[in-house]
Protein backbone atom coordinates (compact mmCIF):
# COMPACT_ATOMS: atom_id res chain seq x y z
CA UNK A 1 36.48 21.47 15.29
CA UNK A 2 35.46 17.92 14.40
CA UNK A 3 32.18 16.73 12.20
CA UNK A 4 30.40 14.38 14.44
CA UNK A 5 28.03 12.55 12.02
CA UNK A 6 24.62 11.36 14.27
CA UNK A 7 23.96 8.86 11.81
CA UNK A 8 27.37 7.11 11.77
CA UNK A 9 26.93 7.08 15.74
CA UNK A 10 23.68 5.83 15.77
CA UNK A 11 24.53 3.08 12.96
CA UNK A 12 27.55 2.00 15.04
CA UNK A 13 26.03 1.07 18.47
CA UNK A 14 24.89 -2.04 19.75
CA UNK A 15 21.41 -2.52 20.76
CA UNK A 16 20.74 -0.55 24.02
CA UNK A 17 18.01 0.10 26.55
CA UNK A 18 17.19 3.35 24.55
CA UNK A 19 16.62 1.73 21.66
CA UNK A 20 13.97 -0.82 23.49
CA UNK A 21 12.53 2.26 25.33
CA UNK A 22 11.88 4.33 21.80
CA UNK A 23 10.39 0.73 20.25
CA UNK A 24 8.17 0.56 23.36
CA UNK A 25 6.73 3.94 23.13
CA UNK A 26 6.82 4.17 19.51
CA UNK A 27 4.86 0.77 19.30
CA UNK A 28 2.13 1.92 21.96
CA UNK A 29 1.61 5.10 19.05
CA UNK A 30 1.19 2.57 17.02
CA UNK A 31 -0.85 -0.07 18.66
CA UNK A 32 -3.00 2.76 19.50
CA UNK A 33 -3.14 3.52 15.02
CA UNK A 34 -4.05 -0.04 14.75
CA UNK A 35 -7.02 -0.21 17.17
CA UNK A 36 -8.85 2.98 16.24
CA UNK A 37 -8.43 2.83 12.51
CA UNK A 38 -9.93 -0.55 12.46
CA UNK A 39 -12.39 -0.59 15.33
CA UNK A 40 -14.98 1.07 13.50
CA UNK A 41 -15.44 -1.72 10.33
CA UNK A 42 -15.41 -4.13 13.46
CA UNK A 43 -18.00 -3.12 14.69
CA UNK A 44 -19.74 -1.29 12.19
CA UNK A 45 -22.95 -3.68 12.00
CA UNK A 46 -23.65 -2.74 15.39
CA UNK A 47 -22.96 1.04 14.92
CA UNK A 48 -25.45 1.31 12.97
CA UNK A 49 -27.96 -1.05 14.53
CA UNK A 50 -27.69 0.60 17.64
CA UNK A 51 -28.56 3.76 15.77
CA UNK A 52 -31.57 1.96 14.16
CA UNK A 53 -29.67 2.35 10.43
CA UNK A 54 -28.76 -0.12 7.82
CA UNK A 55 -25.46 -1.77 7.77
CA UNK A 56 -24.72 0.11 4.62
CA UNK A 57 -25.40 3.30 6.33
CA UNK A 58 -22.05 3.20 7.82
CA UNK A 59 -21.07 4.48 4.51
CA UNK A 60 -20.58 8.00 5.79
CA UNK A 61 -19.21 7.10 8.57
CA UNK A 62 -16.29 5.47 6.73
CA UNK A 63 -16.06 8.25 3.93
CA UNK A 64 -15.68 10.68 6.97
CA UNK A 65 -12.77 8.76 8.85
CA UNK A 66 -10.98 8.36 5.46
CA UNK A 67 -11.31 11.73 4.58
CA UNK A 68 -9.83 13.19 7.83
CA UNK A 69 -7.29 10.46 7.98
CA UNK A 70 -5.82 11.81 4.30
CA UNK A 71 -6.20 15.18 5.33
CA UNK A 72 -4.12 14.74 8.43
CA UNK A 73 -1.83 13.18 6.38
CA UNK A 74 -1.01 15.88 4.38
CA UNK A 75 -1.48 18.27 7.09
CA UNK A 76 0.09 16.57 9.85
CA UNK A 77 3.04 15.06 8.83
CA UNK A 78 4.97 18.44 7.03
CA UNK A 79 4.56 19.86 10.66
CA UNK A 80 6.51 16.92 12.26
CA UNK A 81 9.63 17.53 9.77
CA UNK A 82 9.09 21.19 11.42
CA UNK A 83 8.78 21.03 14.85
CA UNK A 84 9.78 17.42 15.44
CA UNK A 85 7.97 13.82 15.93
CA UNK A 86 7.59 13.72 19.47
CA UNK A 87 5.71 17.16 19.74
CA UNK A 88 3.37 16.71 17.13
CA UNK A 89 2.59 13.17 18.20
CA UNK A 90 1.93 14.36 21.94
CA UNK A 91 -0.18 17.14 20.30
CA UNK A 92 -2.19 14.60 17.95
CA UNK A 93 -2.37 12.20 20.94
CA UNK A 94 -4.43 14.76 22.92
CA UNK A 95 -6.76 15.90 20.54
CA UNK A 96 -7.52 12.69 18.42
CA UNK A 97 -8.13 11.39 22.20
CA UNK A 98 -10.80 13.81 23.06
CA UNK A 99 -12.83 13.57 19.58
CA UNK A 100 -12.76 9.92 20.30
CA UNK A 101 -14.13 9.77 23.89
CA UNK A 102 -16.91 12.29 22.08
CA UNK A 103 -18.03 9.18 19.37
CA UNK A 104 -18.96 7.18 22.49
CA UNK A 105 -21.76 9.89 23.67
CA UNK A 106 -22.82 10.27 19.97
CA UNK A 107 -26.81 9.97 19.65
CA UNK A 108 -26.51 9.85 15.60
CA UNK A 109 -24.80 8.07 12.54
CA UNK A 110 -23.84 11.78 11.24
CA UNK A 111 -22.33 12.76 14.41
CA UNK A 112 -20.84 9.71 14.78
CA UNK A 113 -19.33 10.85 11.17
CA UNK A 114 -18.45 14.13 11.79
CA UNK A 115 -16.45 12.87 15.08
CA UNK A 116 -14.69 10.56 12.70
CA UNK A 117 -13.32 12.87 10.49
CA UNK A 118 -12.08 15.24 12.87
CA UNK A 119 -10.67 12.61 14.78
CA UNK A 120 -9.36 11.25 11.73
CA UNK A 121 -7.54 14.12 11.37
CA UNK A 122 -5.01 14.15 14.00
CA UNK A 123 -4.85 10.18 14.34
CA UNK A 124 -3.28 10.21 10.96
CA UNK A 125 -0.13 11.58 11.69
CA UNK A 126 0.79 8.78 14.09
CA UNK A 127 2.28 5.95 12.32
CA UNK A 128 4.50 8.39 10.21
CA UNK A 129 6.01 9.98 13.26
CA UNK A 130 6.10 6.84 15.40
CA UNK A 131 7.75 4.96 12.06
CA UNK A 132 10.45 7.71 11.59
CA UNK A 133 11.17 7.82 15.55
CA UNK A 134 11.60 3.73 14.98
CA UNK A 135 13.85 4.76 11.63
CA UNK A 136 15.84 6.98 13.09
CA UNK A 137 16.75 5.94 16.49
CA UNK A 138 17.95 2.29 15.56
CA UNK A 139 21.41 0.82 14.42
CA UNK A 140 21.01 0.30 10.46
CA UNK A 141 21.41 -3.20 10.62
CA UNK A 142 18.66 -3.61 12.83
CA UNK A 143 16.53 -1.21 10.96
CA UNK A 144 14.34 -3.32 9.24
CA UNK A 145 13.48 -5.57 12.01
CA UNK A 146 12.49 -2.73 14.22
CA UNK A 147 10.16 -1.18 12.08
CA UNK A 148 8.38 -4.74 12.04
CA UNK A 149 8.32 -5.04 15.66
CA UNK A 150 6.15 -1.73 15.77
CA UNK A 151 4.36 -2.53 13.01
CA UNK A 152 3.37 -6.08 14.90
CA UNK A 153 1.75 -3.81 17.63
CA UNK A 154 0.11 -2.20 15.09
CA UNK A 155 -1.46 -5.12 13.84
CA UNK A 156 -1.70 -6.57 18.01
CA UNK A 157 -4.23 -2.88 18.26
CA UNK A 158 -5.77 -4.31 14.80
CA UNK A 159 -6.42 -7.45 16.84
CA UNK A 160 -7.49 -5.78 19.70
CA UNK A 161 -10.34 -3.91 18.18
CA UNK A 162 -11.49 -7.39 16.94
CA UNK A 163 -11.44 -8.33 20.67
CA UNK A 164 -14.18 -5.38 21.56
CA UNK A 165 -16.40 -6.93 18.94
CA UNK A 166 -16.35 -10.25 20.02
CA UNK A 167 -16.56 -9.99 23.74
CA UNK A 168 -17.55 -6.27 24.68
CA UNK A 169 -20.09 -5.01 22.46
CA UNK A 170 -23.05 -7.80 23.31
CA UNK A 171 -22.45 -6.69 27.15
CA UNK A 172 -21.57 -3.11 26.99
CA UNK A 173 -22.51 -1.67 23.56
CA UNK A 174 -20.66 -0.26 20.61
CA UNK A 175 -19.70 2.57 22.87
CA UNK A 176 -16.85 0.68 24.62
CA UNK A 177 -15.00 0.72 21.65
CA UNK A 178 -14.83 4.24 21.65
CA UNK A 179 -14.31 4.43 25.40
CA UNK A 180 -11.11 2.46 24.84
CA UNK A 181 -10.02 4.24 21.90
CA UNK A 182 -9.91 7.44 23.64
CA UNK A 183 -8.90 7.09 26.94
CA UNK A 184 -5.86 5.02 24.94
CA UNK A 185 -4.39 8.08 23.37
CA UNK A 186 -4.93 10.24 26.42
CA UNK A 187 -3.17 7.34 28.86
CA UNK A 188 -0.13 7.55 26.09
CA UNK A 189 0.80 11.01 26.78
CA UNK A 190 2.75 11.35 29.68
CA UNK A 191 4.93 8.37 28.60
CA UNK A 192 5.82 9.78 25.69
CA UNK A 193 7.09 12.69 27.86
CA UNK A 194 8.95 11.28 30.07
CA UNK A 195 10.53 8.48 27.73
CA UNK A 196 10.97 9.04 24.43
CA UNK A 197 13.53 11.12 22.80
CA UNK A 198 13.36 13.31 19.61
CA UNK A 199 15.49 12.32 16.83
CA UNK A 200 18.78 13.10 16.58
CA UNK A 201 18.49 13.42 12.73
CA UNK A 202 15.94 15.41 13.09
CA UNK A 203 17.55 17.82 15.61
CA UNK A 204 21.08 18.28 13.75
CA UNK A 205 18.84 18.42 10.32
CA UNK A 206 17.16 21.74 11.96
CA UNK A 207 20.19 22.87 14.22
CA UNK A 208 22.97 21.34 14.11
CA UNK A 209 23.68 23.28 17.54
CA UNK A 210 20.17 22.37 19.42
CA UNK A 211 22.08 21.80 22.64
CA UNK A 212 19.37 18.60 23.22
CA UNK A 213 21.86 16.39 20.71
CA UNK A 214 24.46 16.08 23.14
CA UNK A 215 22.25 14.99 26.04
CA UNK A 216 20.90 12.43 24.14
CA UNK A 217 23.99 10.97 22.45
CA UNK A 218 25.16 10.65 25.73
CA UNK A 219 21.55 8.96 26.71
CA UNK A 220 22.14 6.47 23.75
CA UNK A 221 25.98 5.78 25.16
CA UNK A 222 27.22 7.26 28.41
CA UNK A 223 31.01 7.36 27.45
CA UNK A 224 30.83 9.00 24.14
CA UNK A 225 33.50 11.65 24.05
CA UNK A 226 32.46 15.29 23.36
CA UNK A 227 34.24 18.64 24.15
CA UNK A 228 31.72 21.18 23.11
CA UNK A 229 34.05 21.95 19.57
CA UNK A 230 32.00 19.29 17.48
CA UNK A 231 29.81 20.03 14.30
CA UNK A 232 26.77 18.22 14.06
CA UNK A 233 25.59 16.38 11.24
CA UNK A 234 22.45 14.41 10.35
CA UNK A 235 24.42 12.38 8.02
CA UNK A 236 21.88 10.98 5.64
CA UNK A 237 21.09 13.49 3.22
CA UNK A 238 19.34 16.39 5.56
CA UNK A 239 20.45 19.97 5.05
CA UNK A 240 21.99 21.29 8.58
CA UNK A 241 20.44 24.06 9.97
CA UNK A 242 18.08 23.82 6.87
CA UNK A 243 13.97 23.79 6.88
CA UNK A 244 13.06 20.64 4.44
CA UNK A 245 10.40 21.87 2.03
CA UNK A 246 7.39 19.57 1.22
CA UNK A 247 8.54 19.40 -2.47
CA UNK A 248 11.60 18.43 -1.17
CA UNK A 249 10.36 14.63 -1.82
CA UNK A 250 10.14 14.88 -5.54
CA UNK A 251 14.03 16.48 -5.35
CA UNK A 252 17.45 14.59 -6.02
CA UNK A 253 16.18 11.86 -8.20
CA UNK A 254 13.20 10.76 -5.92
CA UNK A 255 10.22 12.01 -7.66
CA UNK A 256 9.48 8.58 -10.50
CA UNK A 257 10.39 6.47 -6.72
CA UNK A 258 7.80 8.98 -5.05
CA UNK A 259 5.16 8.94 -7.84
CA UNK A 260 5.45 4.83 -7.90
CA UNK A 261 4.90 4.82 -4.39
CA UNK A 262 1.87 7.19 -3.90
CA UNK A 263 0.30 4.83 -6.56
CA UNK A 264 1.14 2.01 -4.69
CA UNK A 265 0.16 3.16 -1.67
CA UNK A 266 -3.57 3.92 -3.00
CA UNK A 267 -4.01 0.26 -4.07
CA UNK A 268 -2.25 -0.78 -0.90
CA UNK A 269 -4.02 1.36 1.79
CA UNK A 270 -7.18 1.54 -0.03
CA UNK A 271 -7.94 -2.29 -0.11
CA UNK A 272 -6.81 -2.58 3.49
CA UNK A 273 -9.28 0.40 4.32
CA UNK A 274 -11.69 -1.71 2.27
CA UNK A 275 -11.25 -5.00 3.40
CA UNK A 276 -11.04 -3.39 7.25
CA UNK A 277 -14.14 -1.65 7.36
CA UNK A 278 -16.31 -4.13 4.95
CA UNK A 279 -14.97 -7.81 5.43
CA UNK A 280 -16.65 -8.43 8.44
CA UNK A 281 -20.06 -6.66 7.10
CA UNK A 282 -19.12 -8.86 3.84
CA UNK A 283 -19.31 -12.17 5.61
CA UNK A 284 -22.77 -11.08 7.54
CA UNK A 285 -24.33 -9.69 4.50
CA UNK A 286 -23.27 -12.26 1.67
CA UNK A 287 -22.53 -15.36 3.72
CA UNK A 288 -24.84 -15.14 6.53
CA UNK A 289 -21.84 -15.31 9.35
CA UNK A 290 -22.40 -12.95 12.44
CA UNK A 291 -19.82 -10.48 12.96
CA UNK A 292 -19.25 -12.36 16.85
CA UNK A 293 -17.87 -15.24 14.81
CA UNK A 294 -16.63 -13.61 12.32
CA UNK A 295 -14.38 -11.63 14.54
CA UNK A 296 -13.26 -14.83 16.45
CA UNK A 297 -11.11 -15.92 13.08
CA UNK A 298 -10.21 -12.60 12.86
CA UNK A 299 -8.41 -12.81 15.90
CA UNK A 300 -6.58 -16.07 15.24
CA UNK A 301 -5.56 -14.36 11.89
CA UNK A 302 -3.71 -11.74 14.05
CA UNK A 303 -0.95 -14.54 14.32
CA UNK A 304 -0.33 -14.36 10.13
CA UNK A 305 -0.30 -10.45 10.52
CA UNK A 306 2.07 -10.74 13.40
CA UNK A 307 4.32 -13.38 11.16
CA UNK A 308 4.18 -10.82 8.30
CA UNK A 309 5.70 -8.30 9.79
CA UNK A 310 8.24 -9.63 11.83
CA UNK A 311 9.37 -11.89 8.23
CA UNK A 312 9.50 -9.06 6.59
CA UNK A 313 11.54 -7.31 8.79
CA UNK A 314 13.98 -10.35 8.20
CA UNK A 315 13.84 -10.13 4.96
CA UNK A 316 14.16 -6.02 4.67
CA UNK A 317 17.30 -6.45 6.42
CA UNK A 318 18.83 -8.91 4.21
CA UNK A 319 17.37 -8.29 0.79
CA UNK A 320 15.88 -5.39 -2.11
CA UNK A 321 12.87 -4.69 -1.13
CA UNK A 322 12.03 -5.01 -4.51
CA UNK A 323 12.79 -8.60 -4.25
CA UNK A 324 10.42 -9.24 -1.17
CA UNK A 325 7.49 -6.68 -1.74
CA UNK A 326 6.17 -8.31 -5.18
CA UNK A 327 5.99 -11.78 -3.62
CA UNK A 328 4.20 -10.72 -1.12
CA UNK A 329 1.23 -8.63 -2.60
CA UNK A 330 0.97 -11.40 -5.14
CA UNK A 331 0.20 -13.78 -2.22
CA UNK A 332 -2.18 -11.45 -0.94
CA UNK A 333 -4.03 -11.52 -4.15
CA UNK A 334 -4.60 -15.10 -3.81
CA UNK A 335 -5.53 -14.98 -0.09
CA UNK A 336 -8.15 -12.45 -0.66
CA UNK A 337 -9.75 -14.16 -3.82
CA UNK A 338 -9.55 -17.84 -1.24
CA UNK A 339 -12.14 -15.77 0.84
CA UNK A 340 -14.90 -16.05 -1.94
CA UNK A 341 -13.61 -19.82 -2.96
CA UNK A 342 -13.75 -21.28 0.63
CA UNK A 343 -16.30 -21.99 2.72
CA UNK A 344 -16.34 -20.03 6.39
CA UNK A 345 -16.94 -23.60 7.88
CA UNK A 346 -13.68 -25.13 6.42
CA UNK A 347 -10.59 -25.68 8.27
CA UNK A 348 -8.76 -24.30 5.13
CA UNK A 349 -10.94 -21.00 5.84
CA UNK A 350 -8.48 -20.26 9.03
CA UNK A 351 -5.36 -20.72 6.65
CA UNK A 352 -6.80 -18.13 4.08
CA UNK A 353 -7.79 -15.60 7.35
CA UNK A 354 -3.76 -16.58 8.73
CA UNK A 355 -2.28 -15.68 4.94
CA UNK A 356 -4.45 -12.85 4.45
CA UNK A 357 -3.01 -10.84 7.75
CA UNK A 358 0.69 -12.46 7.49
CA UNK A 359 0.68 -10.92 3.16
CA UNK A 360 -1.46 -7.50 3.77
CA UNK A 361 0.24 -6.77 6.92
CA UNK A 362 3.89 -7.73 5.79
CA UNK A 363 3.48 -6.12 2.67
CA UNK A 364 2.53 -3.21 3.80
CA UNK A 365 5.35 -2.80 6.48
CA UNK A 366 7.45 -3.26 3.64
CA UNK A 367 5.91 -0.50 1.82
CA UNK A 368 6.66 1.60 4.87
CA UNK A 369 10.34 0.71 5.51
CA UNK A 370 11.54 1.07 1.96
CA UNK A 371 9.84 4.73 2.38
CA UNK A 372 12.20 5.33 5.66
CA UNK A 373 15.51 4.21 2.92
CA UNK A 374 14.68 6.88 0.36
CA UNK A 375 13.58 9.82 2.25
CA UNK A 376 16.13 11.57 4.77
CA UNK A 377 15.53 12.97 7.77
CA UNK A 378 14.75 16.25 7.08
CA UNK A 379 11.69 15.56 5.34
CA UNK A 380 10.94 11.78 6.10
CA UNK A 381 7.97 12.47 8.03
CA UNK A 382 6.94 14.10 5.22
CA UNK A 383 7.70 11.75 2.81
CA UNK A 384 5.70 8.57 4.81
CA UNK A 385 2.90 10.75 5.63
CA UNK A 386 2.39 12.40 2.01
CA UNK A 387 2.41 8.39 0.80
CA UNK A 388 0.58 7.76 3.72
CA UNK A 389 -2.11 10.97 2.55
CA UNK A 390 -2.13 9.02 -0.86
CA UNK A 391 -3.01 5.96 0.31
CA UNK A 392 -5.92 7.39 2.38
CA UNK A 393 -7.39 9.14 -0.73
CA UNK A 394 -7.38 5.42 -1.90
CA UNK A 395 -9.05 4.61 1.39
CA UNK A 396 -11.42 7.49 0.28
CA UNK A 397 -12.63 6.11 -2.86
CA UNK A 398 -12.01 1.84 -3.07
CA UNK A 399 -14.42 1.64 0.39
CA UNK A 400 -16.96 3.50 -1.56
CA UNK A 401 -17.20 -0.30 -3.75
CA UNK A 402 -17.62 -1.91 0.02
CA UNK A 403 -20.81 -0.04 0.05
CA UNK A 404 -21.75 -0.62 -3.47
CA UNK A 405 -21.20 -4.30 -3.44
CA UNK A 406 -23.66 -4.61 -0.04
CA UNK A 407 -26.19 -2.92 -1.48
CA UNK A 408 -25.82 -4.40 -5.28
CA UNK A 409 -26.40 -7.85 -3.16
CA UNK A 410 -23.16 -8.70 -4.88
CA UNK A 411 -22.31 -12.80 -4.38
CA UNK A 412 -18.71 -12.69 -1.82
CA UNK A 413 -16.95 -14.85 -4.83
CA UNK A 414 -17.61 -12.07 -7.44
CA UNK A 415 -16.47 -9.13 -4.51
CA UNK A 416 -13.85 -10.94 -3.50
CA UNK A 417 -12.30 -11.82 -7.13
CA UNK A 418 -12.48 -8.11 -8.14
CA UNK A 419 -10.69 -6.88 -4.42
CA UNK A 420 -8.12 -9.23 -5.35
CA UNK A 421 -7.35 -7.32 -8.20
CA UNK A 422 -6.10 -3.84 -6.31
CA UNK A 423 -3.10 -6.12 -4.56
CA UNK A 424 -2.17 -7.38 -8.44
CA UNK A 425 -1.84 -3.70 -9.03
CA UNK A 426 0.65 -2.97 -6.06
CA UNK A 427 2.77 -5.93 -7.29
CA UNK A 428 3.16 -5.19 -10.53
CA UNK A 429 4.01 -1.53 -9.08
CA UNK A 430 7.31 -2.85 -7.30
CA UNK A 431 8.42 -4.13 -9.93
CA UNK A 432 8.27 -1.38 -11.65
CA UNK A 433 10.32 0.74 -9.06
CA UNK A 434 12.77 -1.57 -9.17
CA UNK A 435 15.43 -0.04 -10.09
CA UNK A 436 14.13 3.84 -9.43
CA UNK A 437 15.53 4.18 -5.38
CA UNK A 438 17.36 6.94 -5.39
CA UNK A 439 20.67 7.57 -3.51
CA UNK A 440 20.33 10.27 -0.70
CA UNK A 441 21.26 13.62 -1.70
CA UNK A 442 24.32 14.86 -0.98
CA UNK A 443 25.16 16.61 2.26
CA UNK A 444 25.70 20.58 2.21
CA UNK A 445 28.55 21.76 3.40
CA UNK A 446 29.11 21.98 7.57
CA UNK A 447 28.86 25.66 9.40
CA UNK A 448 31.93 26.74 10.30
């Protein structure tokens, strides 16, 4: 009986329709992510005027989301590495779906809240699975650049959600956001179905005999020779026929790597749950600028979040993302501090908004991808969504200053100065980790 390692096979192909086909579904999961995370700070002004509250109202409404979404994260993602990525984003699809279409008949801020949360819940488990699907199912050398591609549909849903505020809301209300958002998710579903395949990782991590591997391998290349005799393995680290434990990600040398990425991840997430929910409301409250306008540069800046991700995916592909993730959170720094220097009316204004998306959304893709090189696949949901949970404790607590600074009647220089402080932190963090990735653990020995 031969060892026929997944990874290896998957590593050696050339790009093929199936890999396109797992990008394309993959990247509507995550388009989806992108729109509903960020819809409500878009919008949030009118929330809460439609509700007859203050803009700073929306507090609870934004302490609720990011409480569910860290939740789910926790909750979520250990149940992917258990009963695999496609199921439990099908599952989360249908459920975060529903909750959402319920936000558009809400008749209050606090059930607008409570909607979030739960909602929140099961939305957070979708960019971990639909990352490790991406991770998994693509040649190695292409790796990096894949990941970007879905993570440039995440920030095209980011976009998109700016689109409902500056065109739908004056003619059809704040609801339509929510409209969108839910039938979205629901619309997703069958696709998924019929299109995307589990991960082979995955499978041979859990049983290396799951007779689903050889239908796909032969899905991924029609003349790959099998005879029945082989033994399956994920290749990467995973335990055949093993169940990954939780822990799992602080085993083998990972848990300094881990701990420096949870940290970073709180700085990281939490000012882009910040800046997401509040920069809009910022510009209204501090510089006068209607969210309508606001949301127009917003939607030009999508091009510099689009450019971040798909550089970076260059760059992970070619480099240490050691090398590449400093440089770019220090850029965001200065992007986010040119938002209190430079007036909304200058052209340099739409440079800042351009560098702001291409350094926050780059950076953060690279975040994500180095977490798909040091976790394997028996617990890599796991690992990105535990990260993931960490940052959205960070979106817990750093939006809670968003707030603050609105109703302090804080000037947008002194907010934005002391925002630009949290992507300082995530810079100095890779370099710290610098030399911490760990090498994947070793494989257990093959059933015989």
């Amino acid at each position: 009986m031969a060892v026929f390692n997944v990874q290896d096979f998957v590593d050696r192909q050339p790009i093929r329709p199936i890999h396109y086909c797992v990008l394309a579904m993959c990247g509507v999961a995550m388009f989806i992510d992108g729109f509903d995370v960020f819809v409500v700070g878009r919008i949030a002004p009118a929330v809460a005027r439609g509700l007859g509250q203050p803009p700073a109202a929306m507090q609870s409404v934004v302490l609720f989301q990011q409480i569910g979404l860290a939740v789910g994260a926790f909750l979520a993602t250990p149940l992917a590495d258990r009963y695999g990525r496609k199921r439990m984003l099908v599952i989360s699809s249908l459920i975060f779906g529903v909750l959402t279409l319920g936000v558009a008949l809400a008749t209050s801020l606090l059930q607008v809240a409570i909607l979030r949360g739960l909602s929140g819940v099961f939305l957070a488990g979708g960019l971990p699975m639909a990352v490790a699907l991406v991770a998994e199912g693509t040649p190695k050398r292409h790796r990096g650049t894949f990941i970007a591609l879905s993570f440039a549909l995440y920030s095209t849903g980011s976009a998109a959600s700016g689109a409902v505020a500056a065109w739908l809301i004056d003619d059809y209300g704040w609801q339509s956001a929510f409209w969108i958002g839910g039938l979205l998710p629901l619309a997703s579903v069958p696709l998924i179905l019929l299109l995307l395949p589990e991960s082979l990782q995955f499978l041979v991590s859990r049983n290396p005999a799951d007779p689903r591997v050889p239908a796909i391998l032969r899905r991924i290349d029609r003349t790959v020779a099998l005879d029945g005799t082989e033994i399956f393995v994920a290749g990467d680290g995973s335990r055949g026929g093993g169940k990954a434990r939780p822990t799992d990600i602080f085993r083998d040398g990972r848990a300094k790597t881990t701990i420096l990425i949870w940290l970073a991840c709180v700085l990281s997430m939490g000012n882009i749950a910040l800046m997401g929910f509040w920069l809009p409301t910022f510009f209204q409250e501090m510089a006068r600028i209607p969210i309508q306008r606001f949301a127009v540069y917003a939607m030009i800046g999508f091009a510099g979040g689009l450019a971040g991700t798909l550089v970076m995916g260059w760059l992970m592909d070619r480099f240490r993302p050691s090398l590449v993730l400093p440089v770019f959170y220090f850029g965001l720094a200065a992007a986010i501090f040119g938002f209190g220097i430079v007036p909304f009316e200058a052209a340099a204004f739409l440079a800042v908004m351009i560098a702001f998306n291409l350094f926050q959304t780059g950076g953060q893709t690279g975040l994500n991808t180095l977490m798909t090189q040091i976790y394997p696949a028996s617990m890599r949901s796991t690992g990105i969504g535990w990260a993931g949970g960490a940052g959205r404790i960070g979106g817990i607590i750093l939006p809670l200053f968003g707030g603050f600074a609105v109703g302090a009647h804080f000037s947008l220089r002194l907010t934005m100065t002391l925002i630009a402080l949290l992507p300082l932190g995530v810079a100095l963090l890779m370099l710290a980790i610098r030399e911490q990735r760990p090498e994947a653990a070793p494989l257990a020995p093959a059933p015989l």
